[in-house]
C-alpha atoms as a PDB file:
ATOM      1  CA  UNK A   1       0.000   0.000   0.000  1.00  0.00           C
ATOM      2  CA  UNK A   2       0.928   3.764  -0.318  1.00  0.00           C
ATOM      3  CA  UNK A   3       3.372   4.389   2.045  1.00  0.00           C
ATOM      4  CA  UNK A   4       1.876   7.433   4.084  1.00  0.00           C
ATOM      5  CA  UNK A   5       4.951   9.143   4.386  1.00  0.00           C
ATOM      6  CA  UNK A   6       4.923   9.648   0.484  1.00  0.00           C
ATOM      7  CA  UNK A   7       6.100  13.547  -0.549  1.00  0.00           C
ATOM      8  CA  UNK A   8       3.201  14.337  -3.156  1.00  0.00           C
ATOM      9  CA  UNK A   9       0.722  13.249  -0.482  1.00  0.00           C
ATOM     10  CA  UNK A  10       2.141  15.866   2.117  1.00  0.00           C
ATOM     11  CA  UNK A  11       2.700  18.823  -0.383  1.00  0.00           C
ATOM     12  CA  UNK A  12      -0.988  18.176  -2.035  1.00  0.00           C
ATOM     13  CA  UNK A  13      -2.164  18.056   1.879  1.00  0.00           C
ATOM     14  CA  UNK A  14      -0.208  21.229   2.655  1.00  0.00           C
ATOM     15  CA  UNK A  15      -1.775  23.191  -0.395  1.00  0.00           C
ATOM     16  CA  UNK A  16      -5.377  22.360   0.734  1.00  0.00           C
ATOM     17  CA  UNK A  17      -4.762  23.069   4.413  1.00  0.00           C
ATOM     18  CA  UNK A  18      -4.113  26.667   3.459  1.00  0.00           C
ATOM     19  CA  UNK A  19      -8.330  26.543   2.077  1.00  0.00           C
ATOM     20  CA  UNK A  20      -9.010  25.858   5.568  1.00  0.00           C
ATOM     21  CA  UNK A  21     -11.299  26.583   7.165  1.00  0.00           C
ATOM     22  CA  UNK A  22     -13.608  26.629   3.962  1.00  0.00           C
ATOM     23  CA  UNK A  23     -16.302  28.672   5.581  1.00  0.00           C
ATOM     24  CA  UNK A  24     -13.836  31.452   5.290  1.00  0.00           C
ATOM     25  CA  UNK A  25     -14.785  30.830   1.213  1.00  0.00           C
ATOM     26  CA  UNK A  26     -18.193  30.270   1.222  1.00  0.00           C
ATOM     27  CA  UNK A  27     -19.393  32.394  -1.425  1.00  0.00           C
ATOM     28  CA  UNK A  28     -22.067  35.696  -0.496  1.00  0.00           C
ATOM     29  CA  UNK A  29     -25.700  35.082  -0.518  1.00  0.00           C
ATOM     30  CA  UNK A  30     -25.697  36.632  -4.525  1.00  0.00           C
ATOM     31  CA  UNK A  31     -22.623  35.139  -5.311  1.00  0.00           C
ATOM     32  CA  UNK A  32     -18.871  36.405  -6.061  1.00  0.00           C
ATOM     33  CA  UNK A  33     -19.974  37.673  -9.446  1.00  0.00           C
ATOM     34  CA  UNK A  34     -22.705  40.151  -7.822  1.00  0.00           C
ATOM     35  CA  UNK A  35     -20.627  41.087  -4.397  1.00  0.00           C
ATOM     36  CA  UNK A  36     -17.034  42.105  -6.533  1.00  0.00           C
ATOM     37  CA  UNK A  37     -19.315  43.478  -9.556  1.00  0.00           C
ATOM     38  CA  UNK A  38     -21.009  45.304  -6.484  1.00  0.00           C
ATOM     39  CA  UNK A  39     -17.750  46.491  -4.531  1.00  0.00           C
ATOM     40  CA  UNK A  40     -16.143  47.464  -7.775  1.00  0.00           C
ATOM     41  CA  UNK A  41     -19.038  50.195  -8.317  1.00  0.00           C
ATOM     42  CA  UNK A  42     -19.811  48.224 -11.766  1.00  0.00           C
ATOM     43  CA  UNK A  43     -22.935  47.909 -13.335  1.00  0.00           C
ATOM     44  CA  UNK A  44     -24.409  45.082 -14.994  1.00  0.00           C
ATOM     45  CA  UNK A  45     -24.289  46.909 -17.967  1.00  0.00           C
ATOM     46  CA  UNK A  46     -21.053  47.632 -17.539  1.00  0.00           C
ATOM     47  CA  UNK A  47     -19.224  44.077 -16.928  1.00  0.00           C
ATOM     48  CA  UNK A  48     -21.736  43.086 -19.929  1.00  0.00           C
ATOM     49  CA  UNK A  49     -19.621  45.468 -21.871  1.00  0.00           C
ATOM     50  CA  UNK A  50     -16.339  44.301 -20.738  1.00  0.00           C
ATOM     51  CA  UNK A  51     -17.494  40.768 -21.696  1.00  0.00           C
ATOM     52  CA  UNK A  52     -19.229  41.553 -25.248  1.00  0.00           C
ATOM     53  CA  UNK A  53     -22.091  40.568 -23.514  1.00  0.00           C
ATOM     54  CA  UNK A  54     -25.702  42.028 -22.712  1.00  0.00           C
ATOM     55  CA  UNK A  55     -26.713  43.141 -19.540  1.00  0.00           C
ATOM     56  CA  UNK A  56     -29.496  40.146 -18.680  1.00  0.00           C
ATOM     57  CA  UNK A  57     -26.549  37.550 -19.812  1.00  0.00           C
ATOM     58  CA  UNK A  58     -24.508  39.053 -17.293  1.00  0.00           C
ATOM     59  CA  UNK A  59     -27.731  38.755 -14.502  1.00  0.00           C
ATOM     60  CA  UNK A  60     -28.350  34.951 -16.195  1.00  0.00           C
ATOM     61  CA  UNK A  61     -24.666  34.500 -14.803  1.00  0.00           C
ATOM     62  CA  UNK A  62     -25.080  35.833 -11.277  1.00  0.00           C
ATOM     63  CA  UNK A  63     -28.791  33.910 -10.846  1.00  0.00           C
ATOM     64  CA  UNK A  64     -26.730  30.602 -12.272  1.00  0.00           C
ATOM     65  CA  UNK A  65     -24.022  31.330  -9.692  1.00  0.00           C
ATOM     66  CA  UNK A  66     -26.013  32.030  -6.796  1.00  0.00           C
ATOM     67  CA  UNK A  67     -28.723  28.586  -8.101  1.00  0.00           C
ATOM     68  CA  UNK A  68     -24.679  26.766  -8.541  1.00  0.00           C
ATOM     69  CA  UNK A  69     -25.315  25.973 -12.174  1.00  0.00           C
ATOM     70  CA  UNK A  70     -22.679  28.274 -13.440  1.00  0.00           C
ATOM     71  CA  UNK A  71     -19.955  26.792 -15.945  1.00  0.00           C
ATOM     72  CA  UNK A  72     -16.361  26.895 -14.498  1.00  0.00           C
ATOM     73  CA  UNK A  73     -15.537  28.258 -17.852  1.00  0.00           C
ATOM     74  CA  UNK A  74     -17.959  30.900 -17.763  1.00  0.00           C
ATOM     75  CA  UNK A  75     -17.035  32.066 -13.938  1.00  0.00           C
ATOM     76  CA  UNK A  76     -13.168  32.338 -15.192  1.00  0.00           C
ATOM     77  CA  UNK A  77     -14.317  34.582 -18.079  1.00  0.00           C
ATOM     78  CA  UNK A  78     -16.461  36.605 -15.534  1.00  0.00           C
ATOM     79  CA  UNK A  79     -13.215  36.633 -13.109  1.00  0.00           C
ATOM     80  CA  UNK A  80     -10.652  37.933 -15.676  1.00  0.00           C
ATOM     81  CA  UNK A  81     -13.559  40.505 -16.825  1.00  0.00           C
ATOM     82  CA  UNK A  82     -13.792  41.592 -13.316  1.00  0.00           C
ATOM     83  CA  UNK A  83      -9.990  41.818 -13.047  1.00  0.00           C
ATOM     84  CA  UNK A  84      -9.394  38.671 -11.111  1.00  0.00           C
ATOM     85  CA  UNK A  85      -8.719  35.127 -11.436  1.00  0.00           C
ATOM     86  CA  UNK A  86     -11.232  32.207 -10.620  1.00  0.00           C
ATOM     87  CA  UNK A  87      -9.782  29.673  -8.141  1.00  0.00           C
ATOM     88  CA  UNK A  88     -11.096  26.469  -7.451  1.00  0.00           C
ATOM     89  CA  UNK A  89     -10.317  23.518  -5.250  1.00  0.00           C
ATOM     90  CA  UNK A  90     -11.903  20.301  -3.547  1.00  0.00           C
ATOM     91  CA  UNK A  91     -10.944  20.338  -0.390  1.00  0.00           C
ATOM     92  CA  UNK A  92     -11.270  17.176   1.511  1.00  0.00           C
ATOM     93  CA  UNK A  93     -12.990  17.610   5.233  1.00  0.00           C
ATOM     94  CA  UNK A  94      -9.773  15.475   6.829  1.00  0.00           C
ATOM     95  CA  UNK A  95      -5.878  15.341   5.540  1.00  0.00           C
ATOM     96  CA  UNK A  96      -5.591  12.817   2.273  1.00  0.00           C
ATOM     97  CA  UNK A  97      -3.667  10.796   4.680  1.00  0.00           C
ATOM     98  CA  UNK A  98      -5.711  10.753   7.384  1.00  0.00           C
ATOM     99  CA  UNK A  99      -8.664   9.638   4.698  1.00  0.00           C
ATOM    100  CA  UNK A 100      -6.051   7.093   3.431  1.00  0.00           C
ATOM    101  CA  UNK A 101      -5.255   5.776   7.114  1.00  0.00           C
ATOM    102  CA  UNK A 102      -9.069   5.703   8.444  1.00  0.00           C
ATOM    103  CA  UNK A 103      -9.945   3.837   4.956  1.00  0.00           C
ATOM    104  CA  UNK A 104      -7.165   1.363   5.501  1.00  0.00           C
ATOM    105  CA  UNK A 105      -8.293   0.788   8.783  1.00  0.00           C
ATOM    106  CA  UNK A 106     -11.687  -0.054   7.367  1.00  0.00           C
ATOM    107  CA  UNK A 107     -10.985  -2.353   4.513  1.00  0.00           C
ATOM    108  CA  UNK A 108      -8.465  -4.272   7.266  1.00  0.00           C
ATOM    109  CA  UNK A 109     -10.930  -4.819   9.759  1.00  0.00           C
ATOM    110  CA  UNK A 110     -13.507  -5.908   7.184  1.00  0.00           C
ATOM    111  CA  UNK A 111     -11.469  -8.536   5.546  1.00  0.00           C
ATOM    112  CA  UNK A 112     -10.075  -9.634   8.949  1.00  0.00           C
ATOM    113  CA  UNK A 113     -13.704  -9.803  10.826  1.00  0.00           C
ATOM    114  CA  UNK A 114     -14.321 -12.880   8.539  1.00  0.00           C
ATOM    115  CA  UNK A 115     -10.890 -14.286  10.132  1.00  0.00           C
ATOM    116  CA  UNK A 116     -11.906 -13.534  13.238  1.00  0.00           C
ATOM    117  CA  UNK A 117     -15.672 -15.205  12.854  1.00  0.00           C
ATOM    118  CA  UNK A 118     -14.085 -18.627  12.082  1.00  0.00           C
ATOM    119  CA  UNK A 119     -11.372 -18.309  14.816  1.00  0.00           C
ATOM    120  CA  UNK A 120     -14.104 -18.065  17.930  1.00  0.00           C
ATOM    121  CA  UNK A 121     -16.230 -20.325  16.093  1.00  0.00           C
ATOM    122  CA  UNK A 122     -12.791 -22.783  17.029  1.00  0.00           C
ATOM    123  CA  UNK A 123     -12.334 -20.924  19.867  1.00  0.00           C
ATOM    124  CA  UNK A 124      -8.903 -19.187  18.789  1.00  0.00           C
ATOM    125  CA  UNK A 125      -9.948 -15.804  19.706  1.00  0.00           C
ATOM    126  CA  UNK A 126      -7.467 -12.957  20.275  1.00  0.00           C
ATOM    127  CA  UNK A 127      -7.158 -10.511  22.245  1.00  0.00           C
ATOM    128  CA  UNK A 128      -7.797  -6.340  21.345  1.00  0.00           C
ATOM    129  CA  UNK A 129      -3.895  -5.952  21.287  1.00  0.00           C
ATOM    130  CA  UNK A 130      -3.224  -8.615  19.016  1.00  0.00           C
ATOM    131  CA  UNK A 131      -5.796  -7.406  16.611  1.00  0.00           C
ATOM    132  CA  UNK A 132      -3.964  -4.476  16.215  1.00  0.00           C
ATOM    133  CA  UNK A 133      -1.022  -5.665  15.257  1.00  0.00           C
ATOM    134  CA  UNK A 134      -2.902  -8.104  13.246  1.00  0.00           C
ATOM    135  CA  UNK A 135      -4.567  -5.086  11.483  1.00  0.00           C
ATOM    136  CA  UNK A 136      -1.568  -3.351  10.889  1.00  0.00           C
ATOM    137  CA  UNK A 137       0.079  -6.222   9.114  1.00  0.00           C
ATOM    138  CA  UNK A 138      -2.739  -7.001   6.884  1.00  0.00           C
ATOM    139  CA  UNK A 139      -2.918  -2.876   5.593  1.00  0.00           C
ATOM    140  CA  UNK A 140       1.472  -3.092   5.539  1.00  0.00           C
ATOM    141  CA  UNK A 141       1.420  -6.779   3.773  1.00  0.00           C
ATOM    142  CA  UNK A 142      -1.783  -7.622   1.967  1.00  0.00           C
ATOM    143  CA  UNK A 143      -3.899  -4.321   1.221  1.00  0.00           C
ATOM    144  CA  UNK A 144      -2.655  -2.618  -2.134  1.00  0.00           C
ATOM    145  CA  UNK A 145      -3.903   0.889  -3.449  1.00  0.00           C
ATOM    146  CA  UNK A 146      -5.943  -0.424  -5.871  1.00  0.00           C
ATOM    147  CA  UNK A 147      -8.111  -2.334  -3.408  1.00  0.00           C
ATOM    148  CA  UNK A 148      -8.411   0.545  -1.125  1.00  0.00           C
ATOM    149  CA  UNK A 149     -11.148   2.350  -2.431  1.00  0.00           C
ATOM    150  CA  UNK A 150     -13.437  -1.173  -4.139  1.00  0.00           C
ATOM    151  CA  UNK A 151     -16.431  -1.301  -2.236  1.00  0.00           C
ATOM    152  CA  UNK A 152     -17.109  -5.014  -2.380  1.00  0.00           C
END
């Protein structure tokens, strides 16, 4: 399996912890396009013009923004017309490795629950500890990436 040590991992988890907390991006009840457009002092009219667009394209835009039915595309064009730059990002509620170790986890104590069914059924239960260790050598030895995120 991955090894969670792995430099990409870390870097891409450093870039998206600077997005946190994403409530500091939530967008303004009309939308970016309406509050810059808005704080700039421009009129509808006015970024229309800048776009080669009419005025009720430019207020389709903002209603399809604030519904969250605007094209990416079409929110970069607006961005650059309002003299900015569109960013956008998933950003994961926990660290990618965290997601990765917690998933491991999962898939390990899955697979090893039907182990552990036939051992008490012959009475070769273990104990919490050795489970553990047990888990941690099936995600190190037998759990590959691929297999991480199968649901079956």
């Amino acid at each position: 399996m991955r090894k969670l040590n792995d430099r990409a991992l870390r870097r891409l988890d450093e870039r998206l912890s600077s997005a946190k907390p994403v409530e500091r991006l939530t967008p303004p009840p009309k939308g970016w396009i309406r509050a810059i457009r808005d704080g700039l002092g421009m009129s509808g009219a006015q970024l229309g013009k800048r776009m080669g667009v009419a005025q009720q394209t430019i207020q389709a835009f903002e209603l399809s923004e604030e519904s969250g039915a605007i094209q990416l595309q079409t929110l970069r064009r607006v961005a650059e017309a309002l003299g900015g730059k569109l960013v956008y990002a998933i950003v994961p509620d926990s660290s990618l490795e965290a997601m990765i170790r917690d998933r491991a986890r999962e898939v390990a104590l899955r697979a090893l629950a039907r182990v552990s069914h036939t051992m008490r059924l012959e009475d070769q239960a273990t104990g919490v500890s050795d489970l553990e260790a047990r888990i941690d050598d099936y995600i190190r030895d037998e759990l590959r990436d691929r297999d991480l995120w199968s649901d079956g």
